[in-house]
Protein backbone atom coordinates (compact mmCIF):
# COMPACT_ATOMS: atom_id res chain seq x y z
CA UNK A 1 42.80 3.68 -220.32
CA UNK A 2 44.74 1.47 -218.20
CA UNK A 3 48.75 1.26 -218.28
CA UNK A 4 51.75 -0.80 -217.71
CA UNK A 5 53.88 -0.23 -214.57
CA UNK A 6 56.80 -1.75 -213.92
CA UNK A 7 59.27 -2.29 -210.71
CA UNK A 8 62.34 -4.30 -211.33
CA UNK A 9 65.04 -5.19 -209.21
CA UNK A 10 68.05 -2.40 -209.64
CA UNK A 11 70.45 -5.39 -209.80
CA UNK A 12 68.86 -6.17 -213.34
CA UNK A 13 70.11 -2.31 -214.57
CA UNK A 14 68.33 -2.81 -218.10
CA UNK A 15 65.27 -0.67 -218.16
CA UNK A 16 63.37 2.45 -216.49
CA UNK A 17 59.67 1.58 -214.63
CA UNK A 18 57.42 3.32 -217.08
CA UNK A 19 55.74 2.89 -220.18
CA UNK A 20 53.33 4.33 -223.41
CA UNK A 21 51.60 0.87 -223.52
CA UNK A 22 47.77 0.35 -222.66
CA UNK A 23 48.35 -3.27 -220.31
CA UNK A 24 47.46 -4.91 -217.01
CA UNK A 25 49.64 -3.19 -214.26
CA UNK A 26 52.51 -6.10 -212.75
CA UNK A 27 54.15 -5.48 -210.16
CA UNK A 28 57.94 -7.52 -210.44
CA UNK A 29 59.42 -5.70 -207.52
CA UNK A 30 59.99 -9.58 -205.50
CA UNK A 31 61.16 -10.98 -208.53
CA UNK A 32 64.05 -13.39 -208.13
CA UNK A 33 66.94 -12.18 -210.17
CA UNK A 34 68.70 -15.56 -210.82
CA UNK A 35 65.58 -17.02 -213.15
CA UNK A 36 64.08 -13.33 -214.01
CA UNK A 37 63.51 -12.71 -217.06
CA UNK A 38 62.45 -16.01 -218.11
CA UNK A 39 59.12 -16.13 -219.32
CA UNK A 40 56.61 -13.69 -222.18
CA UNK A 41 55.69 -11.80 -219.31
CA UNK A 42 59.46 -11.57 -218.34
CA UNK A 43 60.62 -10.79 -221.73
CA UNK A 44 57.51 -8.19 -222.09
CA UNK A 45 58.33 -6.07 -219.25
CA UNK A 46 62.36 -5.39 -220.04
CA UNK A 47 60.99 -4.07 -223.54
CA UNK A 48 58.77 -1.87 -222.29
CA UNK A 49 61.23 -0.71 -219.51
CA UNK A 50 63.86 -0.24 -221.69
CA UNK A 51 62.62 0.53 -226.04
CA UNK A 52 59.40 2.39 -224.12
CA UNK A 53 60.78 4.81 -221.63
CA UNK A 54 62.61 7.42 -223.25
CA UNK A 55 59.55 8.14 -225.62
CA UNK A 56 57.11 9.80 -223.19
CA UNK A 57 55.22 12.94 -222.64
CA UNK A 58 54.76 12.57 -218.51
CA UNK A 59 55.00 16.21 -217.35
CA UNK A 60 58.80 17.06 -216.91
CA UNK A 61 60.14 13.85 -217.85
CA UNK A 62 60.63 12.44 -221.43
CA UNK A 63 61.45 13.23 -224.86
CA UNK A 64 58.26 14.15 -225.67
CA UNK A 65 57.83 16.90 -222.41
CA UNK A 66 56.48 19.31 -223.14
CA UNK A 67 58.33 21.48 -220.98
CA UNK A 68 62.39 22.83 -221.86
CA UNK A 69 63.85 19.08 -222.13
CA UNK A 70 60.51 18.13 -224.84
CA UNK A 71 62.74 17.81 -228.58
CA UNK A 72 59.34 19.34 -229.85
CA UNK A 73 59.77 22.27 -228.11
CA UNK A 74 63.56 23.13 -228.28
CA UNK A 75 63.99 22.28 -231.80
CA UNK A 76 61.30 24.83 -232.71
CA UNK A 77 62.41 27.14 -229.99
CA UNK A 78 66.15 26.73 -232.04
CA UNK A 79 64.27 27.85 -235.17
CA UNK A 80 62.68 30.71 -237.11
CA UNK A 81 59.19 29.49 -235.77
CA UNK A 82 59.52 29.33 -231.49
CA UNK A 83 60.33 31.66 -228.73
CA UNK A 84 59.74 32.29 -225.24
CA UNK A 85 59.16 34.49 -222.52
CA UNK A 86 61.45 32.88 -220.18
CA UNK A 87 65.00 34.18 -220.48
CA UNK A 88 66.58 31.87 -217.81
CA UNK A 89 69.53 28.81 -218.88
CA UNK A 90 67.17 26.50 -219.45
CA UNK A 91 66.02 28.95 -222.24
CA UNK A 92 68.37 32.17 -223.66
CA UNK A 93 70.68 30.29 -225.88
CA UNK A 94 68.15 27.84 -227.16
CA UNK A 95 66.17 31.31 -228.19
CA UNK A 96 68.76 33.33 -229.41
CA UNK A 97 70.57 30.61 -231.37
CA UNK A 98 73.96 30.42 -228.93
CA UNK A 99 74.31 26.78 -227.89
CA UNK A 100 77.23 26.04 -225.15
CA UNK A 101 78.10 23.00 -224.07
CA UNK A 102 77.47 23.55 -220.50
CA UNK A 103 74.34 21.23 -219.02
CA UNK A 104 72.07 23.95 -218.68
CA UNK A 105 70.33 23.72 -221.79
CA UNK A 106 67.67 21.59 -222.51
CA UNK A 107 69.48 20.20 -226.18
CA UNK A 108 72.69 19.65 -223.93
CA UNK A 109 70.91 17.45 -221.15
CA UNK A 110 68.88 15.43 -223.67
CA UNK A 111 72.31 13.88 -224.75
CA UNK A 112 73.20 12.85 -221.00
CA UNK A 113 69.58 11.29 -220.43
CA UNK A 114 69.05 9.19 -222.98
CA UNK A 115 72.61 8.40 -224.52
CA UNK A 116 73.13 5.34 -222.06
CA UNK A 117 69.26 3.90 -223.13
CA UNK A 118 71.46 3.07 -226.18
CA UNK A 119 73.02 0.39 -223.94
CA UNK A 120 70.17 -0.51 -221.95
CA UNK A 121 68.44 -1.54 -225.31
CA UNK A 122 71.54 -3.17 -226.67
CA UNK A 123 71.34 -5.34 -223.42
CA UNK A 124 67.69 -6.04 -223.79
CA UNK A 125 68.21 -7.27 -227.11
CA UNK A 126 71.15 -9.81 -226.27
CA UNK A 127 68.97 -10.84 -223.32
CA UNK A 128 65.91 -11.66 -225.24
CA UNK A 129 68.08 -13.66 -227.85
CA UNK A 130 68.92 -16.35 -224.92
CA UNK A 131 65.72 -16.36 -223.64
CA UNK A 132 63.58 -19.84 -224.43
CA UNK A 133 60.38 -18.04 -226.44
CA UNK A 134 58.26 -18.39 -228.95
CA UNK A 135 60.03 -17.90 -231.97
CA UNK A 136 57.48 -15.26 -233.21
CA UNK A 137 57.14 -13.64 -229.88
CA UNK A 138 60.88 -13.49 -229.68
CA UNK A 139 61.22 -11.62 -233.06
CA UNK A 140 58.29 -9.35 -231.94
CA UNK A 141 60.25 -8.20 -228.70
CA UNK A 142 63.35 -7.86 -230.49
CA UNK A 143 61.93 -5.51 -233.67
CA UNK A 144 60.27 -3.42 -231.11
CA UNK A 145 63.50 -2.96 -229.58
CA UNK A 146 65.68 -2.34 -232.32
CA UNK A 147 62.96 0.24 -233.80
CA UNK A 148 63.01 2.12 -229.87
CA UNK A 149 66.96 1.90 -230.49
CA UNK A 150 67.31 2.72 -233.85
CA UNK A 151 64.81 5.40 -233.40
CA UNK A 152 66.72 6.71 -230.33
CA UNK A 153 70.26 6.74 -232.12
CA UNK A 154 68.32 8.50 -234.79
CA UNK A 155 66.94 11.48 -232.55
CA UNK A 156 70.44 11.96 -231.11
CA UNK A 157 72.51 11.86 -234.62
CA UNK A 158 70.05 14.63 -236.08
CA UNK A 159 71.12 16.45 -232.90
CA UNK A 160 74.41 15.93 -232.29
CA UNK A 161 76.15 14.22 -234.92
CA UNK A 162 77.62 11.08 -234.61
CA UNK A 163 77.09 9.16 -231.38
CA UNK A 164 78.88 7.07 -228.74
CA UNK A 165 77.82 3.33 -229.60
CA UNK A 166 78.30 0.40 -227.61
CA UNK A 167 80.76 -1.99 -228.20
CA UNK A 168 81.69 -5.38 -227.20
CA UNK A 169 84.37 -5.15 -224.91
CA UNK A 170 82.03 -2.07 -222.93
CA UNK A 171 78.95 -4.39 -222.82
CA UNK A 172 80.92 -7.74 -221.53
CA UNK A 173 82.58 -5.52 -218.97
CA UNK A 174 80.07 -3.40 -217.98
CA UNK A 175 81.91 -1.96 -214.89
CA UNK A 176 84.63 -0.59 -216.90
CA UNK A 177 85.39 3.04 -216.74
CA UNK A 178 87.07 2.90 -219.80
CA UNK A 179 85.69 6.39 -222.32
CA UNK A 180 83.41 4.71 -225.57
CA UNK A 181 84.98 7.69 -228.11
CA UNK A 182 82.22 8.35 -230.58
CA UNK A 183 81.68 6.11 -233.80
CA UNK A 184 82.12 7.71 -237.44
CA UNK A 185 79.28 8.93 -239.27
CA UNK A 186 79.31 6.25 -241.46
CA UNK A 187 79.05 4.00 -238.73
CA UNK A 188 76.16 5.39 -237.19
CA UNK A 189 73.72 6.03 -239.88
CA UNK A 190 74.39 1.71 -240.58
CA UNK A 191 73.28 1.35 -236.92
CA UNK A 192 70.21 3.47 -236.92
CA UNK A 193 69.49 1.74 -240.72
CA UNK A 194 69.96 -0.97 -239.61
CA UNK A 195 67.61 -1.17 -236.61
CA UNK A 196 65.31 -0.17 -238.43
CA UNK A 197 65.35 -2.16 -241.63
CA UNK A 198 66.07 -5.36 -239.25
CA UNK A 199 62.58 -4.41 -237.00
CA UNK A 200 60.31 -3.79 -239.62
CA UNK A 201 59.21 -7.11 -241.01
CA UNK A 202 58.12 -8.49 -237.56
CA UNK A 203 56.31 -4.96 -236.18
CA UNK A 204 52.52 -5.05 -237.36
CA UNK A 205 51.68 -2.06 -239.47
CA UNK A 206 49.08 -0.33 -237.06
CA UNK A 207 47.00 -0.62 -234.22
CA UNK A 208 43.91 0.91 -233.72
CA UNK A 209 42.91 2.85 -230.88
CA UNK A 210 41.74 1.63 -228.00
CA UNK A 211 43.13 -1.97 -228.72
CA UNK A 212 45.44 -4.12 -226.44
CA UNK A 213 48.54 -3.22 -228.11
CA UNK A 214 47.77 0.84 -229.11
CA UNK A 215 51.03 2.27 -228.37
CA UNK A 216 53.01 -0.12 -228.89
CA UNK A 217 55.98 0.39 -231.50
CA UNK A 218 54.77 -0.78 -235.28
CA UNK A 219 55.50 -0.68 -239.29
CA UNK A 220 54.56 2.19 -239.82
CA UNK A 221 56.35 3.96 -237.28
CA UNK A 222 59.48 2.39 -238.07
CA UNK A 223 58.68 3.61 -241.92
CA UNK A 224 58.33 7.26 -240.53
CA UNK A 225 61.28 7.65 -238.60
CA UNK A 226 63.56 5.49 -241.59
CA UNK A 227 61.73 7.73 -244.22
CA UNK A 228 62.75 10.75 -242.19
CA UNK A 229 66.52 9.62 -241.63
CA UNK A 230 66.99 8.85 -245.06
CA UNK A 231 65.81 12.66 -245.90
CA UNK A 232 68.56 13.78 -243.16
CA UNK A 233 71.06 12.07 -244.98
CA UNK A 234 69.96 13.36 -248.55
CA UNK A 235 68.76 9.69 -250.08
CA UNK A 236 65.89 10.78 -252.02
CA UNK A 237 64.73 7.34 -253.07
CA UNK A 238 64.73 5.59 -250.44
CA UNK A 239 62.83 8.45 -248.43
CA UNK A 240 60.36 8.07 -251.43
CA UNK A 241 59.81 4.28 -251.02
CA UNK A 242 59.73 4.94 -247.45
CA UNK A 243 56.77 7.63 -248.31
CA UNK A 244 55.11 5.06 -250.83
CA UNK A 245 54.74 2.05 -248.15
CA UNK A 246 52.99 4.34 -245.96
CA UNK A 247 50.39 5.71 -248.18
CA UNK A 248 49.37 1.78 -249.03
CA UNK A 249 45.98 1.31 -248.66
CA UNK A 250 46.80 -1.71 -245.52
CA UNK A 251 47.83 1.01 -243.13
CA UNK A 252 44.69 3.09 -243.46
CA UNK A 253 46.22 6.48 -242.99
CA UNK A 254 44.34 9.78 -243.69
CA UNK A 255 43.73 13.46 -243.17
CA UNK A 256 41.47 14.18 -240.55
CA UNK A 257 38.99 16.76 -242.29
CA UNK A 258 39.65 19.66 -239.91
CA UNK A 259 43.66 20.88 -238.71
CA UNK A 260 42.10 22.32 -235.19
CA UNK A 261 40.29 18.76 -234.62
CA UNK A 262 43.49 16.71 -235.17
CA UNK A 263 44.74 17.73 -231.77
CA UNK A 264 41.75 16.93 -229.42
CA UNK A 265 40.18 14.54 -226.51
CA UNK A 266 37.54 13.62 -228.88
CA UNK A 267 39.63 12.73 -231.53
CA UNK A 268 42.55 11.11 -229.71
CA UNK A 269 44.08 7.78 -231.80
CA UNK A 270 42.40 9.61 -234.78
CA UNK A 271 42.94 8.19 -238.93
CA UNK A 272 45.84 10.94 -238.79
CA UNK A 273 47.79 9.98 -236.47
CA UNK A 274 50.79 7.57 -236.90
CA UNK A 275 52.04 7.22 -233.48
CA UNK A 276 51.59 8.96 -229.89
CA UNK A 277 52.34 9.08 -226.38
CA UNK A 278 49.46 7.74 -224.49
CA UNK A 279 48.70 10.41 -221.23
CA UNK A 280 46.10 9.83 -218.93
CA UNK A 281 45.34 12.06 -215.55
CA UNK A 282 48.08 10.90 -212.74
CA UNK A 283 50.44 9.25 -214.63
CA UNK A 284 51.54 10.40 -218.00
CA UNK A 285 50.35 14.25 -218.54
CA UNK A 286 51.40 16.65 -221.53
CA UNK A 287 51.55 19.91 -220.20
CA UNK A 288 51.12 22.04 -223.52
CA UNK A 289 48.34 24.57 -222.97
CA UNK A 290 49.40 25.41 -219.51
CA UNK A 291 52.98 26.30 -221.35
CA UNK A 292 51.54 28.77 -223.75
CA UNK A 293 48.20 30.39 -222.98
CA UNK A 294 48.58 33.75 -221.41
CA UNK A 295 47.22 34.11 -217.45
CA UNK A 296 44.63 36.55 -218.88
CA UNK A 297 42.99 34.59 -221.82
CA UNK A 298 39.35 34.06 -221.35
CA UNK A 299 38.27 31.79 -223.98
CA UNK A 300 39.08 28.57 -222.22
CA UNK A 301 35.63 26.73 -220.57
CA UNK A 302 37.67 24.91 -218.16
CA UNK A 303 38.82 27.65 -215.68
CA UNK A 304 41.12 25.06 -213.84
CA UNK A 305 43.78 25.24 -216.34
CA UNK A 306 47.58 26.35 -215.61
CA UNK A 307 48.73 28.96 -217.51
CA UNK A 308 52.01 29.94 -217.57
CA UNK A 309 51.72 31.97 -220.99
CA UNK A 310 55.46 30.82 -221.95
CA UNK A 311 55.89 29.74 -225.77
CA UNK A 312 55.21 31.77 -228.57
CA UNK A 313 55.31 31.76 -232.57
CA UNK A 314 57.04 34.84 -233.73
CA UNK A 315 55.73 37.66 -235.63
CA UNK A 316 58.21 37.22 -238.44
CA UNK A 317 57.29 33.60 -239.03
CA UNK A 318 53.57 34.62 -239.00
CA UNK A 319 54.44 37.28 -241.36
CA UNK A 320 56.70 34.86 -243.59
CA UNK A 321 54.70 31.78 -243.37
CA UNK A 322 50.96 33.06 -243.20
CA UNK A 323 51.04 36.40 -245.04
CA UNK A 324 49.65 35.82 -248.23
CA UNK A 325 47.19 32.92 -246.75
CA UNK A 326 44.87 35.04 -244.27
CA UNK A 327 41.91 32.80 -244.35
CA UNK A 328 44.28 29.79 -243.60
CA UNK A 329 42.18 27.34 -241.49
CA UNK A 330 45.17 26.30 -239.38
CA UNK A 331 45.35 30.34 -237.77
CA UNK A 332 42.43 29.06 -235.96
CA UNK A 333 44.71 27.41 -232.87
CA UNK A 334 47.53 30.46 -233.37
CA UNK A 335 46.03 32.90 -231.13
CA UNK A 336 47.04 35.78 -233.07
CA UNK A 337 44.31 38.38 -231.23
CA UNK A 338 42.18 37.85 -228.16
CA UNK A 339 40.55 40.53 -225.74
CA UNK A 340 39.93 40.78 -222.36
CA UNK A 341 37.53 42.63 -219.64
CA UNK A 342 39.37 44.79 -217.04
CA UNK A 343 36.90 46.63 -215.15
CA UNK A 344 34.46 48.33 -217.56
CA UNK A 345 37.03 48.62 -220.48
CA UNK A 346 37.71 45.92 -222.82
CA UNK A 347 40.87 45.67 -224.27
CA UNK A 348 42.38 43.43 -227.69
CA UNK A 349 45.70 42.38 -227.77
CA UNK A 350 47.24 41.68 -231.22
CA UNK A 351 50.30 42.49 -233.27
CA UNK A 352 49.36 46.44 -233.17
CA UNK A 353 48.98 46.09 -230.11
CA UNK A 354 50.57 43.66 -228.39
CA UNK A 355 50.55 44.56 -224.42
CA UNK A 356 53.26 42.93 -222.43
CA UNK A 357 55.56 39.94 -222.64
CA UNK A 358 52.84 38.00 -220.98
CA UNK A 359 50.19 38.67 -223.77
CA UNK A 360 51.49 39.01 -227.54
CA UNK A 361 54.38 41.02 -227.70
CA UNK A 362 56.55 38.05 -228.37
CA UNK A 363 53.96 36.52 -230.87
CA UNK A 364 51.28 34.42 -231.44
CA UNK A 365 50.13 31.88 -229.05
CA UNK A 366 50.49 28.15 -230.04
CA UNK A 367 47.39 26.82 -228.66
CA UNK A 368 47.02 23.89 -231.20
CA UNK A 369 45.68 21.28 -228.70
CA UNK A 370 42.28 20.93 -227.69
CA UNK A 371 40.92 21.33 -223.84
CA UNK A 372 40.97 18.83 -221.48
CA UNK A 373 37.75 19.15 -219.48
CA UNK A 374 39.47 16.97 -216.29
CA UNK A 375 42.05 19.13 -216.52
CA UNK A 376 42.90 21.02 -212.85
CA UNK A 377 46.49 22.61 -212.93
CA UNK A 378 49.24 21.86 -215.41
CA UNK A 379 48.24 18.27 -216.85
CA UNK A 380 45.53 17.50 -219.76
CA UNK A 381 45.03 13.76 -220.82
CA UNK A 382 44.90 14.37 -224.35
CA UNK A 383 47.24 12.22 -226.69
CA UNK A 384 50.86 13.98 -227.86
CA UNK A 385 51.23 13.48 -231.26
CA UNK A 386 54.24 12.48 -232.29
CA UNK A 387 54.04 11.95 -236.18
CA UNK A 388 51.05 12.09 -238.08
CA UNK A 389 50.01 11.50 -241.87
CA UNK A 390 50.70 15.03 -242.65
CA UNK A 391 54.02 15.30 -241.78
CA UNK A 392 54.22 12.11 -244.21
CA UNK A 393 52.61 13.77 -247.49
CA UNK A 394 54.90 16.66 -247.91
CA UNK A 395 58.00 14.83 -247.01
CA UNK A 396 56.92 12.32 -249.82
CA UNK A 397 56.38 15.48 -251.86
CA UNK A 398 59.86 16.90 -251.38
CA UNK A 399 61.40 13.44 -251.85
CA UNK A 400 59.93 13.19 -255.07
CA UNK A 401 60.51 15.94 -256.90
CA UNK A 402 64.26 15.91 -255.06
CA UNK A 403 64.30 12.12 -256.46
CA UNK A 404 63.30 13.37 -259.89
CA UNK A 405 64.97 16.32 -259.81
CA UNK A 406 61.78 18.64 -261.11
CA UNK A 407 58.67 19.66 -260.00
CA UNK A 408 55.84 16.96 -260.84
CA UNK A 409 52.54 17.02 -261.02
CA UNK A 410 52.23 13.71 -258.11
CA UNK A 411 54.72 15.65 -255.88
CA UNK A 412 52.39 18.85 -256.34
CA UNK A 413 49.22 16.71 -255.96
CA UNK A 414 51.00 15.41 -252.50
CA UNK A 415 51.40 18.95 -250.68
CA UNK A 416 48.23 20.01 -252.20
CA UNK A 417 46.31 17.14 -250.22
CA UNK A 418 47.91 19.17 -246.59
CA UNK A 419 47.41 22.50 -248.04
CA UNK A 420 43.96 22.41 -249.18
CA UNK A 421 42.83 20.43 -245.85
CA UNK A 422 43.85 24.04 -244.59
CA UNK A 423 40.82 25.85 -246.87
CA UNK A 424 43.64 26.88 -249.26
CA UNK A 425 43.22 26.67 -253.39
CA UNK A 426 45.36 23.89 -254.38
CA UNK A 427 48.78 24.63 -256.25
CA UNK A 428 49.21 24.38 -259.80
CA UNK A 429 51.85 23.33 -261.63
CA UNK A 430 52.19 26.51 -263.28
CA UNK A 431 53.04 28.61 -259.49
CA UNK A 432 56.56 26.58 -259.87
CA UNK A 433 58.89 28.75 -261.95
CA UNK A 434 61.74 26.12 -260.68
CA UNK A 435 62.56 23.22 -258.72
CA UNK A 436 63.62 25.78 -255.81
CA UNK A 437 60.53 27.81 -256.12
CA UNK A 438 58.58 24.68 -255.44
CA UNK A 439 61.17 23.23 -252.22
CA UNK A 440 60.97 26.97 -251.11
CA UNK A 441 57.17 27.15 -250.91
CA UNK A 442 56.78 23.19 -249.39
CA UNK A 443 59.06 24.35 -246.54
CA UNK A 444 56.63 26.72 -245.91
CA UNK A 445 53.95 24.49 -245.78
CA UNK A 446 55.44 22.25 -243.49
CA UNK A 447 56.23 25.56 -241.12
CA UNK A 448 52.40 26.17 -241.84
CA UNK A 449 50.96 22.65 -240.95
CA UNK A 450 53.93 21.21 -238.30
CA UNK A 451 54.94 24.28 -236.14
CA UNK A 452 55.70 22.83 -232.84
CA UNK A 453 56.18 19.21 -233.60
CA UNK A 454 59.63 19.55 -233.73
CA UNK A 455 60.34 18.88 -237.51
CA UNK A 456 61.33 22.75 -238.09
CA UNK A 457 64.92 22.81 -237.32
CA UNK A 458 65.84 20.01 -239.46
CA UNK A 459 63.65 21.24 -242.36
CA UNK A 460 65.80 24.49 -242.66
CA UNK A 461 69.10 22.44 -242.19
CA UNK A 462 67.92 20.04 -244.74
CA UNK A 463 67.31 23.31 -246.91
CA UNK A 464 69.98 25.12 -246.80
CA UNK A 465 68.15 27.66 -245.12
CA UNK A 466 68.93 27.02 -240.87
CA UNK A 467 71.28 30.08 -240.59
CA UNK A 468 69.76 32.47 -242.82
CA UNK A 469 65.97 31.78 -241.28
CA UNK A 470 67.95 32.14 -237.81
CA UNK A 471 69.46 35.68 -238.91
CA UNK A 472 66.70 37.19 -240.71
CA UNK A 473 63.50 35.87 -239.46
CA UNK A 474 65.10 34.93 -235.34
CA UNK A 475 66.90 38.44 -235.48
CA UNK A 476 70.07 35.69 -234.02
CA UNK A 477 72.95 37.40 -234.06
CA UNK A 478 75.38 34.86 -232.72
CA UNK A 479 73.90 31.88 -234.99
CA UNK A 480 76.68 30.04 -237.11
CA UNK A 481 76.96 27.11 -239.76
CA UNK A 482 78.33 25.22 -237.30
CA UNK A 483 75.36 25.52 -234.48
CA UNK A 484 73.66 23.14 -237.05
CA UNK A 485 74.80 20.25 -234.79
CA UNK A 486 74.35 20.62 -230.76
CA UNK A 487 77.32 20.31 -228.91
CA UNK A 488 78.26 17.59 -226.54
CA UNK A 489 77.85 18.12 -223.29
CA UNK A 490 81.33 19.46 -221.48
CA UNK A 491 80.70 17.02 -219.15
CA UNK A 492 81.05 14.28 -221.51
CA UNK A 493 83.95 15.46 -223.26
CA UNK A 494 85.88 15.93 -219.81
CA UNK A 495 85.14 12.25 -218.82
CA UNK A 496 86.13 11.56 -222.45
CA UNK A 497 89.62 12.01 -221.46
CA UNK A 498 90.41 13.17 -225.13
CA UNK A 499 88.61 9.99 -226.51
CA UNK A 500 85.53 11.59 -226.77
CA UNK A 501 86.00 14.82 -229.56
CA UNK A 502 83.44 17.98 -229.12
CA UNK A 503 81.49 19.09 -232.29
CA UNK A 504 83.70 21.71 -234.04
CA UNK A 505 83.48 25.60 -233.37
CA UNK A 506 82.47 24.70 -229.64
C-alpha cells in the first residue's frame, strides 16, 4: 500500500506530517502560506495532518503504539487482565494500580501529547469553513474532523475526566499564555456528542479494503466510538440504537469464522473489522509480537523477529476468565505452555512450571497477532485493529438487557454469536438466575474475546467491578475508587496556576 505524507510550513501550526490514509504522497513543504490552504488538495492535507495523526500505530509514536504510551496496552496493563516484566516508570504504577501525576507514566504523557490536537482540530475546522469548496467536499472534511475530535475528546474524558476545551478568546489569541481551566462534565460529554452526532450524516458507512479511501474516518466508526461513550455515561438506549445501526445489513459487518485468523497478514481489512491503523514496513509499524514473545520461543517461522518477551496475561485472569472453558478456541494465541531444546534436554514451561520472568512466571503470553513474514527486528506490517464487530455484539448485548432491565433472549442471542465463534455451546436463557448473573458472565466474555484491545479497564469501571478485579485478581494493594480516573499531569496543574484543578485523591 501506498500512503500520504505530508510537510507543511511550521508557520501554518495546524497539523502533524503523518497519516493512516492509503493516497498519492505530496510534498507541500514550498507551499506559500498567504494562499495555502486554498484548494481540495489544500483542504485534504490539514485533515489528515491534523483529525489523522494522533490515531496511529507507527512504532513508539501514537495512540495506538504498541509500546508503554499505546491506550491498548496501558489500559489493560491498569486492569485485572495485563502485566509486565518491566518494572521501570514507564511501567510499576501502571502494573500495580498506583497512578501519580508525575510524567513518567505512559497514562500521564498521553494527556500532554494529544490534549492540544483538540485545538489543532478546532482550527482545522474553522479553516475549512472559509475555504471556497465544494459544498459536499466541504462537509466531508469537516465530519471527518469533528469525528477525529470528538473521538479524541472522547479517549481523554474516559481517562481523565473532564477536559480542557478550547474557547474563543484562546483560539482568536492564540499566543496567549493565559491557563484554559477544564470544562464541566456536562460540558464535555455535549462536545464529544456533539462531534459526533454533527459528523455522521456526511462520513460514508465503510470502505472496503484496499480502496482509495480505506482508512479514512467513516459511519460506522463514528457509531462505535458514540455507541461506546454513551455506555460510559450509562445511556442504555442510545448505546442500543447506536448497536442497532451497526448491525444493518448496508454496513456489511461480520464475524470472521476463526478468533486466531482475525488478527493476520492474510486477513488484514477483514468483514470483522470496523476500523484500523494502516502499517506498512518503513513507515507505520505495530510492534506487538516483538513486545510479548519470550527470547526463547521457537514456534515462530520467521527467525528475524524481536522479542523482547515483555507483556503478559495473568494467571488469575486465565484462571477467572478461562477456567471452566478449556477447549476455548481463543487460548489458541494465549501462549499458556510452550517448550524448548537446551542441549539434549527439552524443557515445557507452563503455569506448574513457569521458569523465569522471561518465560511464564508472570503469565500467559498474548500472542494474538499473526506473523509477519517481512518482518526483521521490531516492526510487522500487519493491520492494528482498533474496533472490530465483536467488540460491537456484546456491547449491544449489555445495552439491551441494561435498556430493558432483564435478561432477553435477543441480548443472549447477541453474546452467544462471539461466544460460540470461540467453539463454546451457546448460552441459554435458563444459565441467567438474574440480570447480574448475566452482566457478570458478558464481562467475562468481553475479557475472553477483547484482552488487549484496550476495552478492559472501562468494562470493570462501567461494572462496578475496577477496584475489586484490581484487589483480588491484580493482587493491587494501593488501588482506590478514586484511581478510576488518571490524574492530570503535575505539569499541567502547575502551569494551571490554580485554574486548572487535579482529579481528587491525587
Amino acid at each position: 500500500m501506498k500512503r500520504i505524507i505530508y510537510t507543511l510550513t511550521a508557520a501554518l501550526a495546524l497539523i502533524s506530517p503523518v497519516s493512516c490514509v492509503d493516497l498519492d504522497s505530496v510534498d507541500y513543504s514550498a507551499v506559500n502560506d498567504t494562499i495555502f490552504p486554498a484548494t481540495d488538495d489544500d483542504a485534504d492535507a490539514i485533515v489528515i495532518g491534523a483529525a489523522y495523526s494522533p490515531f496511529r500505530s507507527k512504532e513508539y509514536v501514537g495512540l495506538f503504539t504498541s509500546a508503554h504510551d499505546g491506550i491498548h496496552v496501558f489500559s489493560d496493563m491498569a486492569s485485572d487482565i495485563g502485566t509486565c516484566r518491566w518494572t521501570d516508570s514507564y511501567w510499576s504504577g501502571v502494573i500495580n494500580i498506583n497512578f501519580i501525576a508525575e510524567e513518567k507514566q505512559g497514562p500521564v504523557i498521553i494527556y500532554n501529547n494529544y490534549i492540544r490536537d483538540i485545538t489543532r482540530m478546532t482550527n482545522v475546522i474553522r479553516t475549512l469553513e472559509e475555504m471556497d469548496l465544494d459544498p459536499e467536499k466541504k462537509a466531508w472534511y469537516i465530519a471527518q474532523t469533528r469525528c477525529g475530535r470528538g473521538w479524541l475528546a472522547y479517549i481523554l474524558y474516559d481517562m481523565f475526566g473532564p477536559i480542557q476545551l478550547p474557547t474563543e478568546e484562546i483560539l482568536n489569541d492564540p499566543a496567549s499564555t493565559k491557563p484554559v481551566p477544564r470544562a464541566t462534565q456536562e460540558q464535555t460529554a455535549k462536545f464529544i456528542e456533539d462531534d459526533l452526532l454533527a459528523a455522521i450524516p456526511d462520513l460514508d458507512a465503510r470502505y472496503e479494503y484496499g480502496t482509495e479511501n480505506y482508512g479514512r474516518f467513516t459511519k460506522a466508526l463514528a457509531y462505535t466510538v458514540l455507541m461506546k461513550f454513551y455506555m460510559h455515561e450509562g445511556r442504555w438506549e442510545d448505546a442500543e440504537k447506536c448497536g442497532r445501526e451497526l448491525v444493518k445489513p448496508e454496513f456489511g459487518f461480520g464475524l470472521v469464522k476463526r478468533y486466531k485468523d482475525i488478527f493476520t497478514l492474510e486477513n488484514e481489512g477483514n468483514e470483522e473489522t470496523i476500523w484500523a491503523c494502516n502499517c506498512k514496513h518503513g513507515e507505520n509499524m505495530q510492534m506487538w509480537l516483538t513486545h510479548t514473545l519470550p527470547k526463547d520461543y521457537e514456534g515462530l517461522e520467521n527467525p528475524d523477529i524481536q522479542r523482547y518477551n515483555g507483556y503478559r496475561v495473568t494467571w488469575n485472569f486465565m484462571d477467572a476468565a478461562f477456567g471452566k472453558y478449556p477447549d476455548d478456541q481463543r487460548l489458541e494465541v494465549l501462549l499458556a505452555e510452550y517448550t524448548v531444546h537446551v542441549s539434549d534436554e527439552t524443557v515445557t514451561y507452563n503455569k506448574e512450571n513457569p521458569g523465569a520472568l522471561e518465560q511464564l512466571q508472570l503469565g500467559a503470553v498474548p500472542m494474538k497477532y499473526g506473523e509477519d513474514p517481512e518482518q526483521i527486528g521490531e516492526g510487522s506490517g500487519i493491520d492494528w485493529i482498533v474496533f472490530r464487530y465483536a467488540d460491537v455484539l456484546t456491547l449491544l448485548s449489555e445495552a439491551i438487557a441494561r435498556n430493558a432491565g432483564a435478561v432477553t433472549q435477543e441480548a443472549v442471542d447477541y453474546l452467544n454469536d462471539v461466544h460460540t465463534r470461540a467453539g463454546l455451546e451457546p448460552y441459554e436463557m435458563s444459565d441467567f438466575a438474574s440480570l447480574e448473573a448475566f452482566l457478570t458472565e458478558l464481562l467475562d466474555e468481553r475479557g475472553r474475546e477483547l484482552w488487549f484491545e484496550g476495552c478492559r479497564r472501562s468494562d470493570l469501571i462501567r461494572h462496578g467491578k475496577y477496584v475489586e478485579y484490581c484487589k483480588t485478581r491484580k493482587g493491587s494493594t494501593t488501588v482506590d475508587e478514586h484511581m478510576e480516573l488518571f490524574p492530570i499531569p503535575q505539569s499541567v496543574i502547575n502551569e494551571g496556576k490554580g485554574v486548572v484543578v487535579q482529579n481528587p485523591g491525587y
